[in-house]
C-alpha atoms as a PDB file:
ATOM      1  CA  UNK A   1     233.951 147.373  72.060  1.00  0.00           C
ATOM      2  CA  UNK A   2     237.460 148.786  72.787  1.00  0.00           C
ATOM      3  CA  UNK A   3     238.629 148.121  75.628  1.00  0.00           C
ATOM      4  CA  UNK A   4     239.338 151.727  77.436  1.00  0.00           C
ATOM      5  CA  UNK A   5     236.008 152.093  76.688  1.00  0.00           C
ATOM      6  CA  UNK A   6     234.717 149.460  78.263  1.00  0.00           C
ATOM      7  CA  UNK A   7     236.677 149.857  81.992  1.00  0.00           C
ATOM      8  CA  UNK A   8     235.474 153.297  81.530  1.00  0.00           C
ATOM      9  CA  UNK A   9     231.571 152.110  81.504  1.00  0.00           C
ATOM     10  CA  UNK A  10     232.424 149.617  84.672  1.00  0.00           C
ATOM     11  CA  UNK A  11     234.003 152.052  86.913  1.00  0.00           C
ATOM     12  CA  UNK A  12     230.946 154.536  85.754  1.00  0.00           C
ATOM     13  CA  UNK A  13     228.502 151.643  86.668  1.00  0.00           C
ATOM     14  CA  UNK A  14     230.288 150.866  90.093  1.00  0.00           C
ATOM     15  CA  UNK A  15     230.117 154.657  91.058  1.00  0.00           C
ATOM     16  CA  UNK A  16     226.663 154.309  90.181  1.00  0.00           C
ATOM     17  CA  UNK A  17     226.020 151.654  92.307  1.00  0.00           C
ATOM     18  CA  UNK A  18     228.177 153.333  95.339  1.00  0.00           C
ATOM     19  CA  UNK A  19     226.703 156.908  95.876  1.00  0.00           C
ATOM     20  CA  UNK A  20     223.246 156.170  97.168  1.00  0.00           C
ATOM     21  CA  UNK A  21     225.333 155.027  99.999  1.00  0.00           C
ATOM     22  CA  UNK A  22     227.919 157.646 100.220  1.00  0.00           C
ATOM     23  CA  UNK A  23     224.573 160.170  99.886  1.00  0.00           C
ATOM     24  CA  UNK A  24     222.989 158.499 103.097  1.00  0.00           C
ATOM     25  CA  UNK A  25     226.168 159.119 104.903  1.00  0.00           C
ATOM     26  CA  UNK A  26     226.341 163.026 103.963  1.00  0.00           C
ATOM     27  CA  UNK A  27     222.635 163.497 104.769  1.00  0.00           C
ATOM     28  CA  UNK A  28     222.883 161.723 107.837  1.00  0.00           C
ATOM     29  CA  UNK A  29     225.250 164.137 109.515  1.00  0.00           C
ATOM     30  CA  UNK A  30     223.709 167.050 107.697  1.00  0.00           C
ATOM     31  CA  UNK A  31     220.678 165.913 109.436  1.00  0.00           C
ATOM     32  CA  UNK A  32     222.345 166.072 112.853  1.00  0.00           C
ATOM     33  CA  UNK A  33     223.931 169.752 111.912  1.00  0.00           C
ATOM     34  CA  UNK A  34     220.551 171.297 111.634  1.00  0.00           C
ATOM     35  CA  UNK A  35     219.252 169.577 114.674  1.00  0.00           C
ATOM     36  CA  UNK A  36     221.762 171.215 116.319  1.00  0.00           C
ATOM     37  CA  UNK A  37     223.059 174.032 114.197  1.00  0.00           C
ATOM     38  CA  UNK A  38     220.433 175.059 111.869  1.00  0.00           C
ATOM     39  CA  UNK A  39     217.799 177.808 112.022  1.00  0.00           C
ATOM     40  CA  UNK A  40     215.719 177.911 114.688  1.00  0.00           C
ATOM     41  CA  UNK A  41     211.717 178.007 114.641  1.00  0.00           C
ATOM     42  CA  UNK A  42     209.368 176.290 111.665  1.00  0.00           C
ATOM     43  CA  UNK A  43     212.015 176.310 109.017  1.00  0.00           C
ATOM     44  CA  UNK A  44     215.048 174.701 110.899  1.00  0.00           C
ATOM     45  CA  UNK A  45     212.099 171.598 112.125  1.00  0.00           C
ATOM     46  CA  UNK A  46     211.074 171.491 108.248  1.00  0.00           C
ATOM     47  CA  UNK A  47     214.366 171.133 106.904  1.00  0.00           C
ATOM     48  CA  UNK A  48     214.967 168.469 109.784  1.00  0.00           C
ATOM     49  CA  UNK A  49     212.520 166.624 108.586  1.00  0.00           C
ATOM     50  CA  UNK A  50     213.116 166.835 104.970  1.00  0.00           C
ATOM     51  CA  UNK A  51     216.734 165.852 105.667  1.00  0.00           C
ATOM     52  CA  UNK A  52     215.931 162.637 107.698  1.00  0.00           C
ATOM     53  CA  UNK A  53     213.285 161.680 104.836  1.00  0.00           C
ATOM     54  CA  UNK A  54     215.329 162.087 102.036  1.00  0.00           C
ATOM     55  CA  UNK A  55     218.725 160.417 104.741  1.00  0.00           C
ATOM     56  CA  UNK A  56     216.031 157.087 104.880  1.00  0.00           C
ATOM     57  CA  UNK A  57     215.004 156.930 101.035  1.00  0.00           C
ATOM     58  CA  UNK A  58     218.651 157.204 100.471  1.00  0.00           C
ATOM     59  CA  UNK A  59     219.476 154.395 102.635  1.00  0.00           C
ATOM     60  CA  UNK A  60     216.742 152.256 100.896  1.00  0.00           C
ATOM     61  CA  UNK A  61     217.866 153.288  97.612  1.00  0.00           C
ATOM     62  CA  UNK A  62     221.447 151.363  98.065  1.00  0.00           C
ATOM     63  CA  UNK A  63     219.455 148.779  99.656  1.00  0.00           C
ATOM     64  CA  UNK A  64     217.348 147.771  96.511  1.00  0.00           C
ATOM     65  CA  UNK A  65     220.511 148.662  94.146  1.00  0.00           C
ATOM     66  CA  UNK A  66     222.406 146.098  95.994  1.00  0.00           C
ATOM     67  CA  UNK A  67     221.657 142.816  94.015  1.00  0.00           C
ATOM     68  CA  UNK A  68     222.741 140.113  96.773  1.00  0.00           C
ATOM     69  CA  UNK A  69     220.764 139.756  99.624  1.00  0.00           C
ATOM     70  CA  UNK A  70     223.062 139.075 102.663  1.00  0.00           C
ATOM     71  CA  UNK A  71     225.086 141.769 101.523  1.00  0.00           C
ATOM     72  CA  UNK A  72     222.065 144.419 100.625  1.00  0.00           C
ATOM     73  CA  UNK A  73     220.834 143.572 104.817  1.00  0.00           C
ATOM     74  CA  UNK A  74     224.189 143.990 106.281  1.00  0.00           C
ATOM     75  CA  UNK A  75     224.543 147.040 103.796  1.00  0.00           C
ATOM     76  CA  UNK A  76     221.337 148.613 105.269  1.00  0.00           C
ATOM     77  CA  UNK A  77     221.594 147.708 108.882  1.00  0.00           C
ATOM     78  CA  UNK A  78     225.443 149.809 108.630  1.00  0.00           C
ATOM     79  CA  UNK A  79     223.587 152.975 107.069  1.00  0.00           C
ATOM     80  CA  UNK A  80     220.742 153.062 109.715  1.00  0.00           C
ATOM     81  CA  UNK A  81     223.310 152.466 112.570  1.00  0.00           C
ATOM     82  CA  UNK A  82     225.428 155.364 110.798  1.00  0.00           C
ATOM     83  CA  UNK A  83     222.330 157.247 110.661  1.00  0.00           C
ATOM     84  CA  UNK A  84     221.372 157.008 114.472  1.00  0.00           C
ATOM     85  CA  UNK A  85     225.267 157.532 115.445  1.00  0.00           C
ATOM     86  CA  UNK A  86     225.806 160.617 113.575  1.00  0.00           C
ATOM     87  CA  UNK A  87     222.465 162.605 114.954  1.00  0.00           C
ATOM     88  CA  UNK A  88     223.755 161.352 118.252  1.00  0.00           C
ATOM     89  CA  UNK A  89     227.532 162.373 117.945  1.00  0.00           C
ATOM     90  CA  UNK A  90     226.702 166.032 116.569  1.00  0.00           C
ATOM     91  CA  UNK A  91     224.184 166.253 119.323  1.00  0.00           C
ATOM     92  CA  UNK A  92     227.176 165.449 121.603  1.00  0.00           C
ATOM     93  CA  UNK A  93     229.508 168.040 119.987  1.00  0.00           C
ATOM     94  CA  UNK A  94     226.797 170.555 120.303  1.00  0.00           C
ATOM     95  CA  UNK A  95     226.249 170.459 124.119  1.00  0.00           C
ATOM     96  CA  UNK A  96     230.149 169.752 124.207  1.00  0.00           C
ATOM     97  CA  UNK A  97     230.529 173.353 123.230  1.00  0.00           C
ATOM     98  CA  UNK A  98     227.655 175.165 124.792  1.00  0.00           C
ATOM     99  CA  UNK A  99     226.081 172.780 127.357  1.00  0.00           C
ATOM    100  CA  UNK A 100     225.967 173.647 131.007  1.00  0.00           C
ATOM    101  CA  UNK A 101     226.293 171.188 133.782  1.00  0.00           C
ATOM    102  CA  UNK A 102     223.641 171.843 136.631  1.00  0.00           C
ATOM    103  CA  UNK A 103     222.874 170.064 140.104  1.00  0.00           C
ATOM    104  CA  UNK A 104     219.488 169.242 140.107  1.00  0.00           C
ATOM    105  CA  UNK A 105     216.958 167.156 142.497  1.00  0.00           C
ATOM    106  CA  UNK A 106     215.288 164.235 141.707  1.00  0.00           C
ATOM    107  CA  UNK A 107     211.759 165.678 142.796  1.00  0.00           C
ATOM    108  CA  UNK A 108     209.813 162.597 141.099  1.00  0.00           C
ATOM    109  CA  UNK A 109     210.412 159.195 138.814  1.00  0.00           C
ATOM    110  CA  UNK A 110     207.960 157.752 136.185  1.00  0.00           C
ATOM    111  CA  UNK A 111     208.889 154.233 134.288  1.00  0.00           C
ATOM    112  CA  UNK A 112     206.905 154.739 131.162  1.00  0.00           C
ATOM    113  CA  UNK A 113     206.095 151.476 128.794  1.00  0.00           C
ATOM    114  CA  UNK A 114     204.909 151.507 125.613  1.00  0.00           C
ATOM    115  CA  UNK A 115     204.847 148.730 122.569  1.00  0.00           C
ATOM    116  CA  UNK A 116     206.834 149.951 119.329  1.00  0.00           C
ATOM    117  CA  UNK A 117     205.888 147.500 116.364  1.00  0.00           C
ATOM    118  CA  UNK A 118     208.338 146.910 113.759  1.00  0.00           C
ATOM    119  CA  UNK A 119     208.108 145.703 109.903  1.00  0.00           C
ATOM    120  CA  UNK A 120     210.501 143.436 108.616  1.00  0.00           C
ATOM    121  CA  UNK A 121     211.144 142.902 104.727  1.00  0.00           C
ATOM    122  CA  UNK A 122     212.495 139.684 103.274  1.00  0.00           C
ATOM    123  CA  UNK A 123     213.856 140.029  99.650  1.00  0.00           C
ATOM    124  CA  UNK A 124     212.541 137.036  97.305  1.00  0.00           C
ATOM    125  CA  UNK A 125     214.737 134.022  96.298  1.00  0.00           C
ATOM    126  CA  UNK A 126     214.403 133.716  93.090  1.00  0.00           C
ATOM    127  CA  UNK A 127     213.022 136.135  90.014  1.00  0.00           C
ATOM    128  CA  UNK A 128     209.826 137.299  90.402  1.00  0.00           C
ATOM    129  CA  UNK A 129     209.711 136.691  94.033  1.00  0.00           C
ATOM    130  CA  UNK A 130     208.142 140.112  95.545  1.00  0.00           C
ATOM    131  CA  UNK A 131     209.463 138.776  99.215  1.00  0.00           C
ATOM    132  CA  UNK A 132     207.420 138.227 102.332  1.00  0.00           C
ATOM    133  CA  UNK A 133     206.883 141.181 104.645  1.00  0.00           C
ATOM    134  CA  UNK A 134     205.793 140.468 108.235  1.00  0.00           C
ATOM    135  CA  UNK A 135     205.658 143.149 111.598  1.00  0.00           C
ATOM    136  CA  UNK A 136     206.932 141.963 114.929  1.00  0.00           C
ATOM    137  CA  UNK A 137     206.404 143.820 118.598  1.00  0.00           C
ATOM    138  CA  UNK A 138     208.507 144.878 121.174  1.00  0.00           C
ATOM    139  CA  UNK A 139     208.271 146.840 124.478  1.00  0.00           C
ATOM    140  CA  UNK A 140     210.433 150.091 125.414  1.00  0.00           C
ATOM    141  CA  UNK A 141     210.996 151.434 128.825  1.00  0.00           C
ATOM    142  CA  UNK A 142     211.774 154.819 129.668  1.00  0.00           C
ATOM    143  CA  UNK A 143     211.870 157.058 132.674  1.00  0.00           C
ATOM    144  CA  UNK A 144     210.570 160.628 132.874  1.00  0.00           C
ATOM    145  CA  UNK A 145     211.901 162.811 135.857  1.00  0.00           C
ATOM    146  CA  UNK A 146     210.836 166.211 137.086  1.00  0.00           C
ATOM    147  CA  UNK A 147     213.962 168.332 138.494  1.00  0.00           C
ATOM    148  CA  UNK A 148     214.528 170.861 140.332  1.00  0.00           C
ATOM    149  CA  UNK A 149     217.944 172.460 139.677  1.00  0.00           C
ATOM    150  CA  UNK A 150     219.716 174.700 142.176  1.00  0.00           C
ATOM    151  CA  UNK A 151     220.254 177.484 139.537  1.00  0.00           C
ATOM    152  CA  UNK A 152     219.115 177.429 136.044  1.00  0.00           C
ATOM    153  CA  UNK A 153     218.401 174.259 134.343  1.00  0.00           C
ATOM    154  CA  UNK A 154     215.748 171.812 132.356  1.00  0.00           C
ATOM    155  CA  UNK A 155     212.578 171.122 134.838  1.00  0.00           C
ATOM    156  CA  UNK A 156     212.339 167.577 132.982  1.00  0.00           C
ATOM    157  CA  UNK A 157     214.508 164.694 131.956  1.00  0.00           C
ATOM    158  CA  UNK A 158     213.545 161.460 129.710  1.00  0.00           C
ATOM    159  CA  UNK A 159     216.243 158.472 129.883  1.00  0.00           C
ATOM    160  CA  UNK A 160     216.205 155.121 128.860  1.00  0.00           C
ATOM    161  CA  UNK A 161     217.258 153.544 131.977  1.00  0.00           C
ATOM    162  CA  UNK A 162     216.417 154.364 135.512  1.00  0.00           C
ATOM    163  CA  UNK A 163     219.784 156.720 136.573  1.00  0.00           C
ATOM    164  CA  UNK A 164     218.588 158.789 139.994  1.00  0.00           C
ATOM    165  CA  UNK A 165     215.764 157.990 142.776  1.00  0.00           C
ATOM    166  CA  UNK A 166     213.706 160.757 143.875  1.00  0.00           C
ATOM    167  CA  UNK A 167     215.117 162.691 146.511  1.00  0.00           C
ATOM    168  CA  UNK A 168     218.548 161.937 145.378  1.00  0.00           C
ATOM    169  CA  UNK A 169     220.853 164.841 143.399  1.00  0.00           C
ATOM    170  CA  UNK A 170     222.041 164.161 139.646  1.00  0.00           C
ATOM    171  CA  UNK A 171     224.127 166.535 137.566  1.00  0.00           C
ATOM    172  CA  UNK A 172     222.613 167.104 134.306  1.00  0.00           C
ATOM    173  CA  UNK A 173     223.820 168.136 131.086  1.00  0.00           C
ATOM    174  CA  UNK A 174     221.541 170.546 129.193  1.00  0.00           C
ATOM    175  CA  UNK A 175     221.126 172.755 126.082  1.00  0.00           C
ATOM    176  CA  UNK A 176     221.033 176.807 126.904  1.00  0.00           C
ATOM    177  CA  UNK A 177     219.285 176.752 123.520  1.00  0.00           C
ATOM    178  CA  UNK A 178     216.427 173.836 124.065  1.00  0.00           C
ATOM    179  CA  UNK A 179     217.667 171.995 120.621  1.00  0.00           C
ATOM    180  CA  UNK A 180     219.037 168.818 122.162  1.00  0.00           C
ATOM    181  CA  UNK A 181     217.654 167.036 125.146  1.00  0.00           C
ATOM    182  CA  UNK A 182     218.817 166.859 128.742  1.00  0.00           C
ATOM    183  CA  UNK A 183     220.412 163.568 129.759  1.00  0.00           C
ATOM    184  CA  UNK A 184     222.790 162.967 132.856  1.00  0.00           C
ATOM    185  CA  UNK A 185     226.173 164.400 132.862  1.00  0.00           C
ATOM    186  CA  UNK A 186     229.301 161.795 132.473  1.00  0.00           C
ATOM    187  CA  UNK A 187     232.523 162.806 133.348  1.00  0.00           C
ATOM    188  CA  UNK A 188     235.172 162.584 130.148  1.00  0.00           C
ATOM    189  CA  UNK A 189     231.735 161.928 128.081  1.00  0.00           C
ATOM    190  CA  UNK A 190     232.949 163.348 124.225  1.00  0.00           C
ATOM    191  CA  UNK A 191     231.476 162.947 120.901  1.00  0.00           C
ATOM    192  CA  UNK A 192     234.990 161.326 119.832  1.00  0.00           C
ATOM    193  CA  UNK A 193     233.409 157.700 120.139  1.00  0.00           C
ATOM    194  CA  UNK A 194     230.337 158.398 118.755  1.00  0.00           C
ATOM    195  CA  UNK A 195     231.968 159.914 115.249  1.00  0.00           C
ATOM    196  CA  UNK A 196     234.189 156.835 115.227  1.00  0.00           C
ATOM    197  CA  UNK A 197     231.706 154.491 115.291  1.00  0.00           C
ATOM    198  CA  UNK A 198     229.210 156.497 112.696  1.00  0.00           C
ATOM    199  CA  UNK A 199     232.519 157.244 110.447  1.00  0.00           C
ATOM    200  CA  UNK A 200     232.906 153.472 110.429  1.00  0.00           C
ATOM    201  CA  UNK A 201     229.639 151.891 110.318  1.00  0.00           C
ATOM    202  CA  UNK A 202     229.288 154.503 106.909  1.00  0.00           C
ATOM    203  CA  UNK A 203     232.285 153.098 105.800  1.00  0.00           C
ATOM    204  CA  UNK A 204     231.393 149.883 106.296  1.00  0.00           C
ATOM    205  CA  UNK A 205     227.843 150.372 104.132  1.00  0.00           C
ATOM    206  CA  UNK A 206     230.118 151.724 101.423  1.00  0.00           C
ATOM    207  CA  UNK A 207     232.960 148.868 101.162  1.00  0.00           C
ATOM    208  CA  UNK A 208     229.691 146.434 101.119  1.00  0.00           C
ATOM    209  CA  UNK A 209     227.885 148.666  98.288  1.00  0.00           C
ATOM    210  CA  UNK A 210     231.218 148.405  96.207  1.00  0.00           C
ATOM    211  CA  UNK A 211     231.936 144.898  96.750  1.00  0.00           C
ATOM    212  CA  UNK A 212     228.665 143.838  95.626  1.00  0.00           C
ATOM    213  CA  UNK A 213     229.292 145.730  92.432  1.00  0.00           C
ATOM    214  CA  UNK A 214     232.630 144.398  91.915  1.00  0.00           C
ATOM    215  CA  UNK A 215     231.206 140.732  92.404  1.00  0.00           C
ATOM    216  CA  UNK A 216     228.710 142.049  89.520  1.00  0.00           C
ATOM    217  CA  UNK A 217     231.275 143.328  87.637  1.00  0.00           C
ATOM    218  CA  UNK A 218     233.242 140.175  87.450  1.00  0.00           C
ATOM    219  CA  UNK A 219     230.824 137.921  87.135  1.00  0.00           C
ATOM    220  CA  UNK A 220     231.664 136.090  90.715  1.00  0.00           C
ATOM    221  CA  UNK A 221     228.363 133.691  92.060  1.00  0.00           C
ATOM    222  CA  UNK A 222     228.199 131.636  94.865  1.00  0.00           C
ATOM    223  CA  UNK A 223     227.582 128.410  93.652  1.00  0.00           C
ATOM    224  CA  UNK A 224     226.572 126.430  97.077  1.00  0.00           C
ATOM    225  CA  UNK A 225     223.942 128.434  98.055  1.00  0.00           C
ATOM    226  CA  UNK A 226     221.336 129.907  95.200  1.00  0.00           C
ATOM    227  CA  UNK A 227     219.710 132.178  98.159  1.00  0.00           C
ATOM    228  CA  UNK A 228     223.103 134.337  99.274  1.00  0.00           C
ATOM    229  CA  UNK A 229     223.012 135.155  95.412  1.00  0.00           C
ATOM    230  CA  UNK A 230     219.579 136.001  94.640  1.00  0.00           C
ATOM    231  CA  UNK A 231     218.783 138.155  92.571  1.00  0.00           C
ATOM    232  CA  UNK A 232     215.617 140.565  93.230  1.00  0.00           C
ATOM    233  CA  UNK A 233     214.733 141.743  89.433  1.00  0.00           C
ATOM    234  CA  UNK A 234     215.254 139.687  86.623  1.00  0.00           C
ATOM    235  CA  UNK A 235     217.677 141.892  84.578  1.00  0.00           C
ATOM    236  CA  UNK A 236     217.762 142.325  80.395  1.00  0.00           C
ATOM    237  CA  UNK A 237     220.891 141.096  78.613  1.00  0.00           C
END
């Protein structure tokens, strides 16, 4: 095979490899634009929806593409963190923009507790392997409040730790539109930190996705451990 030809086929095979991770990243902050930009009513939820499904099977596509294990976890943890920081720091450039800051009592306080169970995944060792999968529990906290703002403002509040005491006044940060949730207004609070972190957890999942195709590529195995090299499908040579 000459070879231009065949550094033309790797670097075709590597991109290959790559863009289900560089997808996830674009549909992640797509997914936070509609939230906060899109239409409004049935078709702007729909489309939400749709984008965070298709964000997800992204995200697990460059997980099962990735051939080593450590690397395809650390890989997928960086794309759901991306994921969860994007919505988050579009949501913050949204009310950034047109949120309104309102003085509002504290009129009452409820802890709320409920168990969230999670499923874990554990790639096999060794061809053929289909993995173990086991589910694990956990318990969240949250607090609801009911306001009462001085002029307009939400009548309701959900955070994830306990901020105000009933009878006490909280400024609140709030979306004229309804499209993003109330939460307590920070002074200096931007969405700077928040695209940082997304724009470098994404890159992160990326540099992981290529390295794992440039260890493929040339030929690189760990010889001292047969696990951080396992290989999930038994691939035809």
């Amino acid at each position: 095979m000459p070879r231009r030809y065949t550094r033309s086929t790797d670097r075709w095979g590597t991109l290959l490899r790559v863009w289900p991770a560089v997808l996830a990243i674009a549909l992640a902050f797509g997914r936070g634009y509609l939230d906060a930009y899109g239409p409004r009513g049935w078709v702007g939820v729909l489309l939400a929806i749709i984008g965070l499904f298709v964000a997800a099977a992204s995200i697990g596509l460059a997980f099962f593409r990735c051939t080593r294990v450590l690397l395809s976890l650390a890989m997928g943890m960086a794309l759901i963190y991306c994921l969860n920081q994007a919505h988050e720091a579009v949501a913050r450039q949204a009310l950034a923009q047109r949120g309104q800051v309102s003085d509002c009592l504290v009129r009452q306080e409820t802890p709320q507790q409920r168990t969230v169970t999670d499923t874990h995944f554990q790639p096999g060792t060794s061809p053929g392997d289909p993995g173990t999968t086991w589910t694990s529990t956990r318990t969240e906290i949250s607090y609801d409040y009911r306001l009462a703002c001085h002029q307009a403002g939400p009548d309701s509040m959900t955070t994830r730790t306990s901020v105000a005491k009933p009878g006490t006044t909280i400024a609140v940060l709030w979306d004229p539109t309804g499209r993003i949730t109330p939460r307590p207004a920070r002074p200096g609070d931007t969405p700077a930190e928040d695209f940082r972190a997304a724009g470098l957890a994404g890159g992160a999942g990326v540099l992981l996705a290529l390295l794992d195709a440039v260890l493929d590529a040339t030929g690189f195995r760990v010889r001292f451990s047969g696990w951080l090299t396992a290989r999930r499908f038994r691939r035809r040579r």
